[in-house]
Protein backbone atom coordinates (compact mmCIF):
# COMPACT_ATOMS: atom_id res chain seq x y z
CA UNK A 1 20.82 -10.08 25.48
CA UNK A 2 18.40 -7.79 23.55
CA UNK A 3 18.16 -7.32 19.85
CA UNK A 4 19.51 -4.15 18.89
CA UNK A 5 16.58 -2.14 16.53
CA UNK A 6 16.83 -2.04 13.37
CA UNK A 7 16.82 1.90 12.32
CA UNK A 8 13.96 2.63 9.71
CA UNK A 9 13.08 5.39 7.72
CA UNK A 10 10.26 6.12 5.14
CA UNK A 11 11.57 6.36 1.92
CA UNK A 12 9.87 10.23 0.65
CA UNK A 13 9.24 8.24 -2.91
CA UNK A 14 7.12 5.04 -2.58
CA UNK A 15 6.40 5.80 1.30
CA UNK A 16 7.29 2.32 2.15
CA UNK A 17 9.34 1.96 5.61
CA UNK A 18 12.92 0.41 5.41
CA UNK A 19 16.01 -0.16 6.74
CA UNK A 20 17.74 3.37 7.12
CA UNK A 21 20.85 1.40 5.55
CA UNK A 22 19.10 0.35 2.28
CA UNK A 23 18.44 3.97 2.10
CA UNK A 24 19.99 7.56 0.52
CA UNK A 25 20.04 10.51 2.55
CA UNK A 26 19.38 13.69 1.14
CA UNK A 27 20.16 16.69 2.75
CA UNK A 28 19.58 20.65 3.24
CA UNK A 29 22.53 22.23 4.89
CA UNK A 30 21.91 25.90 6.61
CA UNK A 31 22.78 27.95 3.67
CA UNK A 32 19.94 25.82 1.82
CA UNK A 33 21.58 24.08 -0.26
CA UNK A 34 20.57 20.27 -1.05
CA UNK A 35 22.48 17.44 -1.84
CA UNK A 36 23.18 13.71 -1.61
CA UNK A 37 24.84 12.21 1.29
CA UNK A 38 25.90 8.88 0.33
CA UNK A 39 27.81 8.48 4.07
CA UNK A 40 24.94 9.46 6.14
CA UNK A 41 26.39 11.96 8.68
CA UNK A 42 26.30 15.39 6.79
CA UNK A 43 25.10 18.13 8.70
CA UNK A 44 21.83 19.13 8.29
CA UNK A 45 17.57 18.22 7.45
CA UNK A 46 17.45 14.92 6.29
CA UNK A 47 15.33 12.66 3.89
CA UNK A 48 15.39 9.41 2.68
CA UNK A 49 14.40 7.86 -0.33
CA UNK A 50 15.36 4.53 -1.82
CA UNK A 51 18.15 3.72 -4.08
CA UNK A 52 15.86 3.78 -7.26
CA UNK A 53 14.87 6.89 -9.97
CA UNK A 54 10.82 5.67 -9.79
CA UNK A 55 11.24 7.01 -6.05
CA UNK A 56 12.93 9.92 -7.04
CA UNK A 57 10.06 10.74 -9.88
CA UNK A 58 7.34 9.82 -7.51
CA UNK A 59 9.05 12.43 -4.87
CA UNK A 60 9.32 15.05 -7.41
CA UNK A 61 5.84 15.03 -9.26
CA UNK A 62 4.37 15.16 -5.59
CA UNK A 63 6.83 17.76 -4.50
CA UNK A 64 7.65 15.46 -1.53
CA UNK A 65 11.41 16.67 -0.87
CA UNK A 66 9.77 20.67 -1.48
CA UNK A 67 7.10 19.96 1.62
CA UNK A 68 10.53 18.13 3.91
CA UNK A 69 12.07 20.70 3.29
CA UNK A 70 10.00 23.96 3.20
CA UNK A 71 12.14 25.29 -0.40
CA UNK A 72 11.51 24.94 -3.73
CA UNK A 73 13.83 22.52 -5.47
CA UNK A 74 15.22 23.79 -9.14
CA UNK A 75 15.32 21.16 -11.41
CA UNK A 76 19.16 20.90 -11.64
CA UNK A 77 19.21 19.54 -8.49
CA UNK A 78 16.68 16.44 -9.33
CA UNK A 79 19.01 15.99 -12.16
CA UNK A 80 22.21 16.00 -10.04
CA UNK A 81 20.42 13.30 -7.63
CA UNK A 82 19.34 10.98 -10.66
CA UNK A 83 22.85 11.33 -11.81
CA UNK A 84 24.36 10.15 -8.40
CA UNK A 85 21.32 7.40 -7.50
CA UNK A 86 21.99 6.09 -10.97
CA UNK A 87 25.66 5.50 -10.26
């Protein structure tokens, strides 16, 4: 019997390619609007970024989640994704 794969994704922060499980989805919806989606299976663009804030700095001083997703991010919204990666 085959192994199944293991599901990877590059985490938008450090760049670094992990286990889709070990990471946070974040998501733009049609209306554009962005959040996190702790579950996995929202609707929409997705990016991943590890469980950590130095990812989510890195990602924001290089405007890495702007460029996945073609929008400009207000600030509020970094905050509200610190606030819920910090949990």
């Amino acid at each position: 019997m085959a192994e199944r794969k293991i599901p990877l994704r590059k985490c938008i922060g450090c760049g670094e390619m992990k286990d889709k499980r070990t990471l946070v989805r974040i998501v733009r919806n049609k209306e554009g609007e962005i959040s996190v989606d702790l579950i996995g299976k929202k609707p929409g663009r997705g990016a991943y970024i590890c469980k950590n804030i130095e990812c989510l700095d890195q990602a924001q001083k290089a405007k890495r989640l702007e460029r996945a997703f073609s929008t400009k991010i207000e600030p509020e919204i970094y905050d509200t994704m610190r606030r819920e990666l910090g949990e």
